[in-house]
PDB file of N, CA and C in Angstrom:
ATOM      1  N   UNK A   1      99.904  95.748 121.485  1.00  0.00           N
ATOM      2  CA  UNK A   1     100.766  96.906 121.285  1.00  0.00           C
ATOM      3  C   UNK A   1     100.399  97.636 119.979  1.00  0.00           C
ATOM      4  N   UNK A   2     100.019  96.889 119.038  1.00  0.00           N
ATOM      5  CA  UNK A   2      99.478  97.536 117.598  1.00  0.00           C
ATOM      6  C   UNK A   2      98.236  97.350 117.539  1.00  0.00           C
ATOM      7  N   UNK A   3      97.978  98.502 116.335  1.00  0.00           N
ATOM      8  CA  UNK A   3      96.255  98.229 116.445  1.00  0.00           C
ATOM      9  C   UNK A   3      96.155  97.201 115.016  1.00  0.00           C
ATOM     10  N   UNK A   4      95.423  96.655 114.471  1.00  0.00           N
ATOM     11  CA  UNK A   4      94.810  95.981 113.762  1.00  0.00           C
ATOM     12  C   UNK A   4      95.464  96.390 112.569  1.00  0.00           C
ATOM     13  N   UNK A   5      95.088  97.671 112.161  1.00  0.00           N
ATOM     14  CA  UNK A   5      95.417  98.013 111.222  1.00  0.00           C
ATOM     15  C   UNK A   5      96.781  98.918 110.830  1.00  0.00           C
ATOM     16  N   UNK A   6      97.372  98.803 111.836  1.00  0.00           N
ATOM     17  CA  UNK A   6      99.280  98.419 111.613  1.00  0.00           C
ATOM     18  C   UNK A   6      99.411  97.323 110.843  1.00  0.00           C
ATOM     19  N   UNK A   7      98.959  96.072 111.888  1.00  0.00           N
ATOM     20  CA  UNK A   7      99.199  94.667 111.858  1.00  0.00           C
ATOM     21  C   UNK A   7      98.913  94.502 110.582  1.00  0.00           C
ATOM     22  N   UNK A   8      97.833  94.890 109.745  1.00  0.00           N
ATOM     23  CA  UNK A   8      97.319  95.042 108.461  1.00  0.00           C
ATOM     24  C   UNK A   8      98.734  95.676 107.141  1.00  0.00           C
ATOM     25  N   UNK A   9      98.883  96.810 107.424  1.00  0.00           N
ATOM     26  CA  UNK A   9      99.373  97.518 106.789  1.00  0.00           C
ATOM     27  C   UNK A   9     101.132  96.697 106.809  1.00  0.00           C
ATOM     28  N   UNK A  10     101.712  96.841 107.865  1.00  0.00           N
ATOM     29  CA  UNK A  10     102.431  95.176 108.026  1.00  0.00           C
ATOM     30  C   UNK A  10     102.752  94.338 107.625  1.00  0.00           C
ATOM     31  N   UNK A  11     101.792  93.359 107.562  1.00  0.00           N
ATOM     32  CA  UNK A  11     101.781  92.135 106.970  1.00  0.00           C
ATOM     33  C   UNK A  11     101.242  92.233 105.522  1.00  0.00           C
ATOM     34  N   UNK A  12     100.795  93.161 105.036  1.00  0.00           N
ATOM     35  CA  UNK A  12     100.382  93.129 103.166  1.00  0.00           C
ATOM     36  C   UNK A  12     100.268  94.793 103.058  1.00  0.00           C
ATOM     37  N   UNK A  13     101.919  95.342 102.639  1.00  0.00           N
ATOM     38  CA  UNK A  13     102.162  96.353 102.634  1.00  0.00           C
ATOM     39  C   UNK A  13     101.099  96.937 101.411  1.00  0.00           C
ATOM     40  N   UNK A  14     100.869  97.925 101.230  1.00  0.00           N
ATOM     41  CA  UNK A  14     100.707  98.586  99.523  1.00  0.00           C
ATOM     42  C   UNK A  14     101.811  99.498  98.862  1.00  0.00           C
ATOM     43  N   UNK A  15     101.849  99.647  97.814  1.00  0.00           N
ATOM     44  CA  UNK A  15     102.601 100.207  96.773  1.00  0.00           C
ATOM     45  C   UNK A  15     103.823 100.065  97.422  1.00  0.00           C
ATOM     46  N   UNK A  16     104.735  98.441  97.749  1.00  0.00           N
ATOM     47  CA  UNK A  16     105.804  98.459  98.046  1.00  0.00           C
ATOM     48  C   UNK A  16     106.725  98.497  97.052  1.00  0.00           C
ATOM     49  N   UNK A  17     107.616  99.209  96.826  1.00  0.00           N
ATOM     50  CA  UNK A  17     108.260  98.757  95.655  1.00  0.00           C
ATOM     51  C   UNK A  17     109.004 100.333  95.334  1.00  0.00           C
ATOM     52  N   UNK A  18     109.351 100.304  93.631  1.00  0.00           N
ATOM     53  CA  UNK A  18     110.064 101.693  93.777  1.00  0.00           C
ATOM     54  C   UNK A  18     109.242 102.447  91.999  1.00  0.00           C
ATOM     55  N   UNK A  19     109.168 103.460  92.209  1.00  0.00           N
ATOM     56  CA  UNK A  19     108.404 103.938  90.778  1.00  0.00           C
ATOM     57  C   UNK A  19     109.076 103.958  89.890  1.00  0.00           C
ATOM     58  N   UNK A  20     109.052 103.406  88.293  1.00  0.00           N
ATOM     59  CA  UNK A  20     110.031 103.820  87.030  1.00  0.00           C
ATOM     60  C   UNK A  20     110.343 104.784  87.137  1.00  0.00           C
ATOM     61  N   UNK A  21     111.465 105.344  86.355  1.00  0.00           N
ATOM     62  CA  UNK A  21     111.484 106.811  86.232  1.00  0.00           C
ATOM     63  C   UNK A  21     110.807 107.908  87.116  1.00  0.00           C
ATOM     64  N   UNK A  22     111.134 107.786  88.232  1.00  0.00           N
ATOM     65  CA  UNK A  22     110.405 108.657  89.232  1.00  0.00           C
ATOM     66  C   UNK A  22     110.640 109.741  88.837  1.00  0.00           C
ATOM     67  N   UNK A  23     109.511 110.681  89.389  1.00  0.00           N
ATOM     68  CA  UNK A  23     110.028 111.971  88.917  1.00  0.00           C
ATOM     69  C   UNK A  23     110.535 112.911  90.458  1.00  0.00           C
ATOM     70  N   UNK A  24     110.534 112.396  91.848  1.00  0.00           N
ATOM     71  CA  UNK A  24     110.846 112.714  92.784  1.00  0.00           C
ATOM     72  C   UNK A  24     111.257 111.341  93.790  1.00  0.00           C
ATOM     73  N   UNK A  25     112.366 111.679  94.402  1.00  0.00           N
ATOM     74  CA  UNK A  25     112.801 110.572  95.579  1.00  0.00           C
ATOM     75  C   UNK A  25     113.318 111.118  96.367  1.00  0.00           C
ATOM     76  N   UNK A  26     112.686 110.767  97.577  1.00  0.00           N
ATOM     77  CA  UNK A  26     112.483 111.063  99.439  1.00  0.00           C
ATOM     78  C   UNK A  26     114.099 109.836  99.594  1.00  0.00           C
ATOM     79  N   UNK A  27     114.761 110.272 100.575  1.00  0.00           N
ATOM     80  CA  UNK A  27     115.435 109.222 101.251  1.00  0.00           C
ATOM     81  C   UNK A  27     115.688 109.708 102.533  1.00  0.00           C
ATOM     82  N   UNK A  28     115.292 109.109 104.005  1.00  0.00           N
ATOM     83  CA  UNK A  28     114.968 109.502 105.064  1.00  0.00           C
ATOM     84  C   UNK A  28     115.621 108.267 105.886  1.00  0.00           C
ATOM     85  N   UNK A  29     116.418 108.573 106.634  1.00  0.00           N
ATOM     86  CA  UNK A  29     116.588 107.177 108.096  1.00  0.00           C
ATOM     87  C   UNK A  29     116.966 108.398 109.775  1.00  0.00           C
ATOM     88  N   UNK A  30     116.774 106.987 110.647  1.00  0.00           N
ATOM     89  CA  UNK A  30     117.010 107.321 111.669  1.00  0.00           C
ATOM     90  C   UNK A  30     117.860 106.429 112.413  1.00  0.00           C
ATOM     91  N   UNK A  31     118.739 107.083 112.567  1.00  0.00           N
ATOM     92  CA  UNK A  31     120.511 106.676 113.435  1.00  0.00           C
ATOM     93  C   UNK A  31     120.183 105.896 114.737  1.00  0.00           C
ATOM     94  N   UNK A  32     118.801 106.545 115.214  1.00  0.00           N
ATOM     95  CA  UNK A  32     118.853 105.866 117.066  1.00  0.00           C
ATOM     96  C   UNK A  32     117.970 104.330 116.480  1.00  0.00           C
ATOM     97  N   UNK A  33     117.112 104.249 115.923  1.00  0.00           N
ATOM     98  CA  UNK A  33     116.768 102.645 115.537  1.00  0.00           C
ATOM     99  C   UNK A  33     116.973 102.496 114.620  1.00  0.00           C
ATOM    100  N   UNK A  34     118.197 103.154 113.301  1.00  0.00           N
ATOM    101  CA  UNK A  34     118.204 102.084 112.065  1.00  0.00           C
ATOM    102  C   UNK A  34     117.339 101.967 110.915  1.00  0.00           C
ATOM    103  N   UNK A  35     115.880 102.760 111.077  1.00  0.00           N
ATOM    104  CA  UNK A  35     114.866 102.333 110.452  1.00  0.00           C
ATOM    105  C   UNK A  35     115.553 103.332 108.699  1.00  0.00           C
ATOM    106  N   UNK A  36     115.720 102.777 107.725  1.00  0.00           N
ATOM    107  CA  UNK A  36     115.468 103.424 106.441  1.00  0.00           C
ATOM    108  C   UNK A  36     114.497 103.138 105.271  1.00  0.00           C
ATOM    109  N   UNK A  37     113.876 104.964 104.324  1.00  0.00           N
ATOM    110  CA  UNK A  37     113.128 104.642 104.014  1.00  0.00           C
ATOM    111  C   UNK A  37     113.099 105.489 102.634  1.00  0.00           C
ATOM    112  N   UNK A  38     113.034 104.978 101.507  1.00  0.00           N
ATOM    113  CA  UNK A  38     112.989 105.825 100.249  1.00  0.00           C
ATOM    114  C   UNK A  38     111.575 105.685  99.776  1.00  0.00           C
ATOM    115  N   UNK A  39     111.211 106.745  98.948  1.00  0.00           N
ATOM    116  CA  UNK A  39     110.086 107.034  98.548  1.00  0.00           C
ATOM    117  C   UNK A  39     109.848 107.620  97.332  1.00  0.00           C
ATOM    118  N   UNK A  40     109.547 107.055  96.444  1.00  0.00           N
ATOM    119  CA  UNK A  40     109.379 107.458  94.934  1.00  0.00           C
ATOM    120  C   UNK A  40     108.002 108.077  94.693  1.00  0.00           C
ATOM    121  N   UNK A  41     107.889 108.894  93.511  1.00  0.00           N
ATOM    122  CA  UNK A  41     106.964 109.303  93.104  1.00  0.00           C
ATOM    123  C   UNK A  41     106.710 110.140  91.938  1.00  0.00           C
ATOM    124  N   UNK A  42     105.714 109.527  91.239  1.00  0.00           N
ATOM    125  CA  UNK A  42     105.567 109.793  89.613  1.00  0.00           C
ATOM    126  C   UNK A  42     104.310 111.161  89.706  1.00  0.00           C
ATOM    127  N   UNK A  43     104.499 112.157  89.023  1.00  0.00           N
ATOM    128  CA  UNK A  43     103.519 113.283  89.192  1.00  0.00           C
ATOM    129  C   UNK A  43     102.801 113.334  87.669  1.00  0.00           C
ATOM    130  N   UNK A  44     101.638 113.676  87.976  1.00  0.00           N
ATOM    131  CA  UNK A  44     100.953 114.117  86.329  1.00  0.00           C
ATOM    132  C   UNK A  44     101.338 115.536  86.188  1.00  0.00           C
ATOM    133  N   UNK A  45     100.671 115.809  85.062  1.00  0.00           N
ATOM    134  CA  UNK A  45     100.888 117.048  84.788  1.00  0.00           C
ATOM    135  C   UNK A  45      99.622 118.433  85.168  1.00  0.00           C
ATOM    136  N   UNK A  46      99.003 117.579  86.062  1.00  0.00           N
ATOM    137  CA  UNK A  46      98.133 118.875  87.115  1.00  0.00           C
ATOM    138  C   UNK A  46      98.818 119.148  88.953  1.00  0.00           C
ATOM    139  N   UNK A  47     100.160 118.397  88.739  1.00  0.00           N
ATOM    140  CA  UNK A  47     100.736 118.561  89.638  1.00  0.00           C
ATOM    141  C   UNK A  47     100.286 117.541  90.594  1.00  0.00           C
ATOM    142  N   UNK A  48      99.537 116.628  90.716  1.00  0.00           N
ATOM    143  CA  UNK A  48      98.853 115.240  91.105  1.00  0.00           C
ATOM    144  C   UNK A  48     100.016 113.853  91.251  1.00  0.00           C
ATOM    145  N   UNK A  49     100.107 113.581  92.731  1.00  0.00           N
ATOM    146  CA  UNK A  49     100.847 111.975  92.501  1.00  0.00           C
ATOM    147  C   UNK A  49      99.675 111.113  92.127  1.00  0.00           C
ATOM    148  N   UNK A  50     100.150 110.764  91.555  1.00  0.00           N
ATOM    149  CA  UNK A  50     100.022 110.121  89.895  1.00  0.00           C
ATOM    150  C   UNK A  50     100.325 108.244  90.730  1.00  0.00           C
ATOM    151  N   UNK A  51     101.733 108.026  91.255  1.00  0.00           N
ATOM    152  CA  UNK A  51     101.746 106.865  91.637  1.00  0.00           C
ATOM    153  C   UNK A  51     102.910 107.349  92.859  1.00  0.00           C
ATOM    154  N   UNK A  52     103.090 106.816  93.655  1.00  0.00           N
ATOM    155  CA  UNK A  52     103.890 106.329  94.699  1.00  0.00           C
ATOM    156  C   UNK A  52     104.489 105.233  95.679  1.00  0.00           C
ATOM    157  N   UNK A  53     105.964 104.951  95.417  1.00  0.00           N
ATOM    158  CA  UNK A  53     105.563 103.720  96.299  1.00  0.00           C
ATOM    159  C   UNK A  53     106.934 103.688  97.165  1.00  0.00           C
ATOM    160  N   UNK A  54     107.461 102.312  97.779  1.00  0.00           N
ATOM    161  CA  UNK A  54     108.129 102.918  98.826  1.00  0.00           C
ATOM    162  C   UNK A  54     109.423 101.596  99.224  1.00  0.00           C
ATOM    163  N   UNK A  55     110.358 102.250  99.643  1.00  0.00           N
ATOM    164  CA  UNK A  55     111.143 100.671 100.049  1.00  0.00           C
ATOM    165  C   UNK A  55     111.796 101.379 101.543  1.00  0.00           C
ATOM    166  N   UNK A  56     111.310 100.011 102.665  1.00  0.00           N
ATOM    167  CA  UNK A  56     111.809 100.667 104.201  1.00  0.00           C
ATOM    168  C   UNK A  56     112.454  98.988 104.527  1.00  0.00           C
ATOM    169  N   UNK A  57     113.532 100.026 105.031  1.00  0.00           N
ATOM    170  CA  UNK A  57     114.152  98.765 106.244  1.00  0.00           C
ATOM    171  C   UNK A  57     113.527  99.134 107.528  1.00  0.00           C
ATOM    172  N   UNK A  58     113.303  98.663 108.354  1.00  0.00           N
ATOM    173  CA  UNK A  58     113.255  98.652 109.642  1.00  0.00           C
ATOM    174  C   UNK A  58     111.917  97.916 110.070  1.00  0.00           C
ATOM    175  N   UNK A  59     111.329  98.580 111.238  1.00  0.00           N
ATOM    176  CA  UNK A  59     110.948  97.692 111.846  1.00  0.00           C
ATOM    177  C   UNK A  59     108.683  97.360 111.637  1.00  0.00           C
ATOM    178  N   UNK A  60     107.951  96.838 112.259  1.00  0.00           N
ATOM    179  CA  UNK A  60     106.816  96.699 111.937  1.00  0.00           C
ATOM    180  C   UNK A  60     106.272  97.956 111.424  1.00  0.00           C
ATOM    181  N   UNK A  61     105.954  98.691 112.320  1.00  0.00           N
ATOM    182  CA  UNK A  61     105.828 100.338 112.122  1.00  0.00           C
ATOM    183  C   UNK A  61     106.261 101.000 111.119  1.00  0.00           C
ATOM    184  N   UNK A  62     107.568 101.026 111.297  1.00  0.00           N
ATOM    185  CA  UNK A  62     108.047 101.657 110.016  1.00  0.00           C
ATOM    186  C   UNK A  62     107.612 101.181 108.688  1.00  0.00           C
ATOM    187  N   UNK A  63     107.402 100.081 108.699  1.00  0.00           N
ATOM    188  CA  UNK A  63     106.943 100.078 106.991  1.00  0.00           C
ATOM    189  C   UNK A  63     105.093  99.843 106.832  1.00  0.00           C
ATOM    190  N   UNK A  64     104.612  99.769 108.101  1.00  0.00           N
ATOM    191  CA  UNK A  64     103.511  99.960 108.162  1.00  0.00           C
ATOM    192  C   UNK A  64     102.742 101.731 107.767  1.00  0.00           C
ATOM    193  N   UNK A  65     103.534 102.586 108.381  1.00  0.00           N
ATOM    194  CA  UNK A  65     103.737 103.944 108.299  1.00  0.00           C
ATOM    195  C   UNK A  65     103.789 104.132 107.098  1.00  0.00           C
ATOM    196  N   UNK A  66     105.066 103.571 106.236  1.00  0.00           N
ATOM    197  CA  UNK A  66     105.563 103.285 105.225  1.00  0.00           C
ATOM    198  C   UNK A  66     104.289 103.499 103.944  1.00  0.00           C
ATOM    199  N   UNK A  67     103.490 102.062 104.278  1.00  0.00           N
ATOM    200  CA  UNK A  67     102.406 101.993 103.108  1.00  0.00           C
ATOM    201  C   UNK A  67     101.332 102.971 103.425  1.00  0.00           C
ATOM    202  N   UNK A  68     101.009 103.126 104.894  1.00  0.00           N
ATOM    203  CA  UNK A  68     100.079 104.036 104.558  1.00  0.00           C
ATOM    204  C   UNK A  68      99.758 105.545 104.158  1.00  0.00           C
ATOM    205  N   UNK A  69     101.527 106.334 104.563  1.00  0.00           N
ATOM    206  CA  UNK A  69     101.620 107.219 104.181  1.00  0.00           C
ATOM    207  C   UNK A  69     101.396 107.191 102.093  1.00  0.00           C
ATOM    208  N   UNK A  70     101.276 106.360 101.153  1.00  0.00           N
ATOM    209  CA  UNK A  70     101.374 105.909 100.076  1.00  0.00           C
ATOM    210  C   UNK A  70     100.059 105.607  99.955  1.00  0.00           C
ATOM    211  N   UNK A  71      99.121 105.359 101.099  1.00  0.00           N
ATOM    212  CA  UNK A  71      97.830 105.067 100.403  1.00  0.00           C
ATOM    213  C   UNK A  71      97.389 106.572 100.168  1.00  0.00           C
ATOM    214  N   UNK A  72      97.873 107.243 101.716  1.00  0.00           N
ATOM    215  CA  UNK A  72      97.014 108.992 102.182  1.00  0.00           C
ATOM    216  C   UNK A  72      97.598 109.687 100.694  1.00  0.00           C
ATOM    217  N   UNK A  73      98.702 109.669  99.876  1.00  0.00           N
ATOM    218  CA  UNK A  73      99.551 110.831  99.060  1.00  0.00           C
ATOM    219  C   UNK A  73      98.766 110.226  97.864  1.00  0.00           C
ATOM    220  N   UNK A  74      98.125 108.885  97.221  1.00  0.00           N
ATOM    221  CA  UNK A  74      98.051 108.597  96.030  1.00  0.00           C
ATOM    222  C   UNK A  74      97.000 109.643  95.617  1.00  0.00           C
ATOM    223  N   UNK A  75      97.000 110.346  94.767  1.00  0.00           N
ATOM    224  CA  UNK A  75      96.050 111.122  93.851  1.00  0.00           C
ATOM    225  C   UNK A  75      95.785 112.558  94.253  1.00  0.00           C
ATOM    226  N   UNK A  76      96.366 113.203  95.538  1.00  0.00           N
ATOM    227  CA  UNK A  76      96.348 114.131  96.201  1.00  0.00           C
ATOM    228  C   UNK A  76      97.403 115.095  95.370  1.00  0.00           C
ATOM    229  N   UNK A  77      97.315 116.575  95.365  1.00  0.00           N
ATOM    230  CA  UNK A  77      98.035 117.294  94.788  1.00  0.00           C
ATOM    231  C   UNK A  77      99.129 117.569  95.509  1.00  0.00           C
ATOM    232  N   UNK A  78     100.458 117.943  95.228  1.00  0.00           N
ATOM    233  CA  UNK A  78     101.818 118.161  95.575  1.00  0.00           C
ATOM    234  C   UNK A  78     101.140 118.645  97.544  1.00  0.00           C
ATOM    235  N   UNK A  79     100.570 120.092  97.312  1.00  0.00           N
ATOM    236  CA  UNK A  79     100.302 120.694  98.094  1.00  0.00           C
ATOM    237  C   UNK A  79      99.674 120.216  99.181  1.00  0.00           C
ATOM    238  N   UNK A  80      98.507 119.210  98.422  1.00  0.00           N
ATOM    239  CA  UNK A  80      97.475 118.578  99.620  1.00  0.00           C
ATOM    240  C   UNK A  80      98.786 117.221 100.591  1.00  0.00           C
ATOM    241  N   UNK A  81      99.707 116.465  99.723  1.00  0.00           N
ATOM    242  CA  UNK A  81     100.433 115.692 100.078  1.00  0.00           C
ATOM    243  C   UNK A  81     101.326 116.222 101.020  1.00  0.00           C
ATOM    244  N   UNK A  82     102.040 117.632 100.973  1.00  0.00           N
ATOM    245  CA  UNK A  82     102.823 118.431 101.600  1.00  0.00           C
ATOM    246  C   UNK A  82     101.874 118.674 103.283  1.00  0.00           C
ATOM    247  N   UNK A  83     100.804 118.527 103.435  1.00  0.00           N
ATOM    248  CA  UNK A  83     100.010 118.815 104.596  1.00  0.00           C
ATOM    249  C   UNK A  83      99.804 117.385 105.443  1.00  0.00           C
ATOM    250  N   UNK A  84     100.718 116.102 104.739  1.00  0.00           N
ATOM    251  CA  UNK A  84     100.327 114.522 105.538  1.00  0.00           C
ATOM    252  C   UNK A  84     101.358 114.440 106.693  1.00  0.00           C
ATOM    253  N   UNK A  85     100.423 114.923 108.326  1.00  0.00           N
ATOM    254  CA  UNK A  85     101.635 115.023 109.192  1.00  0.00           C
ATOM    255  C   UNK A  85     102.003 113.325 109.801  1.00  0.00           C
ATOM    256  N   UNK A  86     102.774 113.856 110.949  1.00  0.00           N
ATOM    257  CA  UNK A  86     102.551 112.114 111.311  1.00  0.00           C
ATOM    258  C   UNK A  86     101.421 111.620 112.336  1.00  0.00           C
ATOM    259  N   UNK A  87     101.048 112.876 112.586  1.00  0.00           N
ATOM    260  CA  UNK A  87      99.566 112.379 113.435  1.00  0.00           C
ATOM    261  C   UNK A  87      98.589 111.970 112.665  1.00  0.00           C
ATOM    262  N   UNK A  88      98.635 112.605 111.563  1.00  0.00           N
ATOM    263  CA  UNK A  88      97.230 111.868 110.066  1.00  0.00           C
ATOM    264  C   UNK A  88      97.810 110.965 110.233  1.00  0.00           C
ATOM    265  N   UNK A  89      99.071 110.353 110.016  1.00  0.00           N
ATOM    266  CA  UNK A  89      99.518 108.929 109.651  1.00  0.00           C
ATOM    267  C   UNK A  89      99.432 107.726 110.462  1.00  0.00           C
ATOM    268  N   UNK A  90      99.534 108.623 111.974  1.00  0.00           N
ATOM    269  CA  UNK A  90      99.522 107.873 112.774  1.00  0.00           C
ATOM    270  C   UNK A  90      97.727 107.840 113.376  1.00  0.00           C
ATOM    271  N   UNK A  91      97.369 108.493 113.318  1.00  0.00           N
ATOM    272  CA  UNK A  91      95.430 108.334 113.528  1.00  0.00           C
ATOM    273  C   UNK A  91      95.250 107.545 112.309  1.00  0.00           C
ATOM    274  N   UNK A  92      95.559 107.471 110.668  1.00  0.00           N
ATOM    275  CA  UNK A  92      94.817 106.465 110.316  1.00  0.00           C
ATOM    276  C   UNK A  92      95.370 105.368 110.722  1.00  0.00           C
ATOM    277  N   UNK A  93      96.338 105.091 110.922  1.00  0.00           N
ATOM    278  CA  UNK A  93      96.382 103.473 111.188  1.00  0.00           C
ATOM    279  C   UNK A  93      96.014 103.137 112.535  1.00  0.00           C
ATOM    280  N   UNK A  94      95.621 104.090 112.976  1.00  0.00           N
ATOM    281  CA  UNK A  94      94.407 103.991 114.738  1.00  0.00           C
ATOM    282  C   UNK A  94      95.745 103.861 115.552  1.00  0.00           C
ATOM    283  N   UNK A  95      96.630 104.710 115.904  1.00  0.00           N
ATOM    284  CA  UNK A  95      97.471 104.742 116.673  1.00  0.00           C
ATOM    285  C   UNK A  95      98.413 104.205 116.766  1.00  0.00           C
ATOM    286  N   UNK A  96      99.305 104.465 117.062  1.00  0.00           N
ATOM    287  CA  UNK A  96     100.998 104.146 117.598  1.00  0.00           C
ATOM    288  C   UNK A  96     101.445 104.195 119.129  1.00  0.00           C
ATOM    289  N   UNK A  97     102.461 103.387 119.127  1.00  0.00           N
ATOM    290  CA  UNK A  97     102.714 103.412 120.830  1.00  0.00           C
ATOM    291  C   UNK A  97     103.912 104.439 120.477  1.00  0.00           C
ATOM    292  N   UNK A  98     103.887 105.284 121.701  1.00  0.00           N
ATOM    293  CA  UNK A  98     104.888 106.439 121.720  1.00  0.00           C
ATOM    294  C   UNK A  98     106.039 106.267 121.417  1.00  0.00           C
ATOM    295  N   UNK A  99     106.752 105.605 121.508  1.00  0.00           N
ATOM    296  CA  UNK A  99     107.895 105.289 121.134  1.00  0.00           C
ATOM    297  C   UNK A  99     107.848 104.293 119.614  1.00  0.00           C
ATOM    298  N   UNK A 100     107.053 104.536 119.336  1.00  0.00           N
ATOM    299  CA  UNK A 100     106.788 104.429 117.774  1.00  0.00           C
ATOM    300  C   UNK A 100     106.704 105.414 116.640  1.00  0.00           C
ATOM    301  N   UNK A 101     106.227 106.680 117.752  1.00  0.00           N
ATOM    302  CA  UNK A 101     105.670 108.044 116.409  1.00  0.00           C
ATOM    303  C   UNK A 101     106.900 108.512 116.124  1.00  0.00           C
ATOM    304  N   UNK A 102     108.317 107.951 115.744  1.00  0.00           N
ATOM    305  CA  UNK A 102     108.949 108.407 115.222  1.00  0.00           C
ATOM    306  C   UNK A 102     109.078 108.305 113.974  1.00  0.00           C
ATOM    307  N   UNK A 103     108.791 106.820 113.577  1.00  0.00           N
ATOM    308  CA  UNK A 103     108.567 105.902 112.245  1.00  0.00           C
ATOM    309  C   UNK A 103     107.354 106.832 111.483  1.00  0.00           C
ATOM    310  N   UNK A 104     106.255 107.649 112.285  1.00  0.00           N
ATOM    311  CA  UNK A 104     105.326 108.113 111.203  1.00  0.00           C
ATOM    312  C   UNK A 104     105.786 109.289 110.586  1.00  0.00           C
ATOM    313  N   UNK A 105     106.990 109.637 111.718  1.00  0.00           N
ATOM    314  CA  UNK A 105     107.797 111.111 111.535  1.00  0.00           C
ATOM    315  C   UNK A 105     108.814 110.736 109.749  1.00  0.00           C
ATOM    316  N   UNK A 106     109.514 109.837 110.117  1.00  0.00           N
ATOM    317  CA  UNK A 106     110.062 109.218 108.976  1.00  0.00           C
ATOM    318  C   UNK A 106     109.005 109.193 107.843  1.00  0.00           C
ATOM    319  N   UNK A 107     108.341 108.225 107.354  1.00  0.00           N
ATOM    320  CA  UNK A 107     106.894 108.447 106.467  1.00  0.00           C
ATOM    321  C   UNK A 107     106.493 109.958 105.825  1.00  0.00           C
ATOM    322  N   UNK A 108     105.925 111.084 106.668  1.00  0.00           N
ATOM    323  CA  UNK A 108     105.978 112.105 106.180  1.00  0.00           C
ATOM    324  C   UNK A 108     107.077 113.069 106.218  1.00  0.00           C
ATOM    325  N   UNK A 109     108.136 112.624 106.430  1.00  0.00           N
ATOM    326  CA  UNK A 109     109.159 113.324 106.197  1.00  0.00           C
ATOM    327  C   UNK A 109     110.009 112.992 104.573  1.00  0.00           C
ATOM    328  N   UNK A 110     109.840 110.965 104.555  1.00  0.00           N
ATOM    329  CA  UNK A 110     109.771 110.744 103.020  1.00  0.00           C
ATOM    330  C   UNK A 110     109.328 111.399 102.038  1.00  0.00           C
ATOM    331  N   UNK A 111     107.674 111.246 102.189  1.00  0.00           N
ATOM    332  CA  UNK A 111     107.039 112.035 101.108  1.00  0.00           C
ATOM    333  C   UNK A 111     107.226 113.692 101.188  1.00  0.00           C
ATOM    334  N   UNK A 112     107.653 114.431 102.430  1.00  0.00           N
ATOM    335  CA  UNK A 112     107.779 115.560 101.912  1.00  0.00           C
ATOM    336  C   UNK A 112     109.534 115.696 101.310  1.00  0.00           C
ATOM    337  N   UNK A 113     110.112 114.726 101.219  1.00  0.00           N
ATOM    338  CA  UNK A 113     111.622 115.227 100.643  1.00  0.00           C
ATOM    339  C   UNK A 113     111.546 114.623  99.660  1.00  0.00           C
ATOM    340  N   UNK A 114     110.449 113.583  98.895  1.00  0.00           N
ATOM    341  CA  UNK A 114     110.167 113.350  97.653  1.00  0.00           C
ATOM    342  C   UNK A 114     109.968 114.168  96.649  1.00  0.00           C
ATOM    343  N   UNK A 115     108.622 115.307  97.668  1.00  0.00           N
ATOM    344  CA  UNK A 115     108.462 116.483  96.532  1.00  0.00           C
ATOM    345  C   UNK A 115     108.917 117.559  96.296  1.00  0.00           C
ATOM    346  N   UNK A 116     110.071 117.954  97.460  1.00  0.00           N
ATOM    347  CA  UNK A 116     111.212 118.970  97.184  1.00  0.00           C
ATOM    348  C   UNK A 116     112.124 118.562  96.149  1.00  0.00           C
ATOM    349  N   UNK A 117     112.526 116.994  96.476  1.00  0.00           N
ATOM    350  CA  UNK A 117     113.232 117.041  94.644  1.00  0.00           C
ATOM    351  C   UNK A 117     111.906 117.145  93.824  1.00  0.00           C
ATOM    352  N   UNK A 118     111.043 116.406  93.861  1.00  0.00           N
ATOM    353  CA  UNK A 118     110.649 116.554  92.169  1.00  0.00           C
ATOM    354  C   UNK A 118     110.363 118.291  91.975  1.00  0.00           C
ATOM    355  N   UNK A 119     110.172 119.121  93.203  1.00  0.00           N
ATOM    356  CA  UNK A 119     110.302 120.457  92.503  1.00  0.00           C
ATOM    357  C   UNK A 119     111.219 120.966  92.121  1.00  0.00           C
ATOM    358  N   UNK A 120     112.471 120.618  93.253  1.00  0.00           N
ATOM    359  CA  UNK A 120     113.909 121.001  92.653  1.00  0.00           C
ATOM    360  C   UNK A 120     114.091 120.823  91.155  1.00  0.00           C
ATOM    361  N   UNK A 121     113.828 119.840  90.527  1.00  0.00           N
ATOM    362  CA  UNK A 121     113.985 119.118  88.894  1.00  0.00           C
ATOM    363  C   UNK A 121     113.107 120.025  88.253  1.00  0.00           C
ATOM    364  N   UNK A 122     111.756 120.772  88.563  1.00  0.00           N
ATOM    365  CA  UNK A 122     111.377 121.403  87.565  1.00  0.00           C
ATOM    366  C   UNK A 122     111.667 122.529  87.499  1.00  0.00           C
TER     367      UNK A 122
END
């Protein structure tokens, strides 16, 4: 049902966790499975995430989605991060079963309500 590199992303998430002093936070869930997902993120001052990382309840997917949307945003500019849909998210981790691409919907919906606050704040 998963590809490899779900199962990957899965079982040894990256940048799980939550950023110091973030300078933007995403908070995103979904009512029909439960899945929730916050998303921090520290910006430099060329407008660059700088660091990002992430805390999800729910299910394999979802926090698989989770890390990799956090690998695609690290070092990318506000703008380039604002363009991570859930089909990038869901093609890099080599696919999702349909009734999964909601969790990648969640993921880039995190990181894009991460960087509406941190613009809101400036």
């Amino acid at each position: 049902m998963y590809t490899e590199k779900v199962m990957d992303h899965f079982q040894n998430p990256r940048n799980m966790g939550e950023v110091e002093d973030a300078d933007g936070v995403g908070e995103v869930g979904n009512p029909q499975c439960g899945d929730v997902m916050r998303i921090t993120i520290k910006v430099d001052d060329e407008e660059r995430i700088e660091d990002v990382k992430f805390k999800t309840l729910g299910c394999g997917a979802a926090i698989a989605t989770s890390s990799m949307v956090t690998e695609m945003a690290k070092g990318k500019t506000l703008d380039e991060a604002e363009e991570i849909s859930k089909k990038s998210v869901a093609d890099a981790l080599g696919g999702l079963p349909p009734q999964k691409m909601h969790c990648s919907n969640l993921a880039s919906d995190g990181l894009k309500k991460a960087i509406e606050d941190y613009r809101s704040r400036s």
